[in-house]
Protein backbone atom coordinates (compact mmCIF):
# COMPACT_ATOMS: atom_id res chain seq x y z
CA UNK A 1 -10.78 6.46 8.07
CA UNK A 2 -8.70 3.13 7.76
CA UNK A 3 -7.55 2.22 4.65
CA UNK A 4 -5.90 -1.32 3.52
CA UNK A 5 -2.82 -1.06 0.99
CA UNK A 6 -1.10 -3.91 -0.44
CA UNK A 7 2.19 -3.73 -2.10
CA UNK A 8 4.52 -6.19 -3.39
CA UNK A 9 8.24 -5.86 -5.03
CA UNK A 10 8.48 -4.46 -8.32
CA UNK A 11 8.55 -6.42 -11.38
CA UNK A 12 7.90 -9.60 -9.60
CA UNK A 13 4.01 -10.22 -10.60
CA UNK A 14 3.83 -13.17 -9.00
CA UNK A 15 4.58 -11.98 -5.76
CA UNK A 16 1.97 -12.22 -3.23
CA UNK A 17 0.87 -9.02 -2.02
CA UNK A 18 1.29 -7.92 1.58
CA UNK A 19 -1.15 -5.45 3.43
CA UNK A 20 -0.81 -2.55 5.70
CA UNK A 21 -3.39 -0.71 7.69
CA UNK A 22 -3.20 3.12 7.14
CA UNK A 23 -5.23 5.64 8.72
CA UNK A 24 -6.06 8.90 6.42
CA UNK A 25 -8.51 11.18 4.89
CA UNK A 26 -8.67 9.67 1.78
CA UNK A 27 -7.27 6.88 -0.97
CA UNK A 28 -4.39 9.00 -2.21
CA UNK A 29 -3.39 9.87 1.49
CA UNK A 30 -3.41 6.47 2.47
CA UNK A 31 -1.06 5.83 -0.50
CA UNK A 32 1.11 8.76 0.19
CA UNK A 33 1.45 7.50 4.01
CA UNK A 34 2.09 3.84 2.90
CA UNK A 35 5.24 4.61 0.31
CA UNK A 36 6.44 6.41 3.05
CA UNK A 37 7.83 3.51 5.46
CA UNK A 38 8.04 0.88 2.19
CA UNK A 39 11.26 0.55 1.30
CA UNK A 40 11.77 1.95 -2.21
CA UNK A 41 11.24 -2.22 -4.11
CA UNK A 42 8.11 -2.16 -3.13
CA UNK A 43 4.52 -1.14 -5.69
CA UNK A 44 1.53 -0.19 -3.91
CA UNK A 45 -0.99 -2.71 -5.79
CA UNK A 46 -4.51 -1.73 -4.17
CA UNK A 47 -6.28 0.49 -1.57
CA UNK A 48 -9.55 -0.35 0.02
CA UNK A 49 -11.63 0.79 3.30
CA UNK A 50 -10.70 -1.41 6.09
C-alpha cells in the first residue's frame, strides 16, 4: 500500500510541510521507512493512504 508522510523541521511550526510517497504494510511502517532517508531536523507530521 502507498502511504503519504509529511514532515517538516523541528520546532519550526510554521514550516510548511513537505510530502513523500512510501510504500509499506502499514502506518507505522510507512513512518519507520520515511525517518529513514530524512535527515535527523526533520518531524514526521502526518500519514495518510495515497
Amino acid at each position: 500500500m502507498s502511504w503519504f508522510v509529511r514532515h517538516r523541521p523541528k520546532g519550526d511550526t510554521s514550516a510548511d510541510a513537505v510530502g513523500v510517497e512510501v510504500n509499506a504494510p502499514t502506518p507505522a511502517d510507512a513512518i519507520d521507512q520515511a525517518r529513514a532517508t530524512l535527515p535527523e531536523d526533520r518531524i514526521v507530521t502526518s500519514v495518510a493512504p495515497y
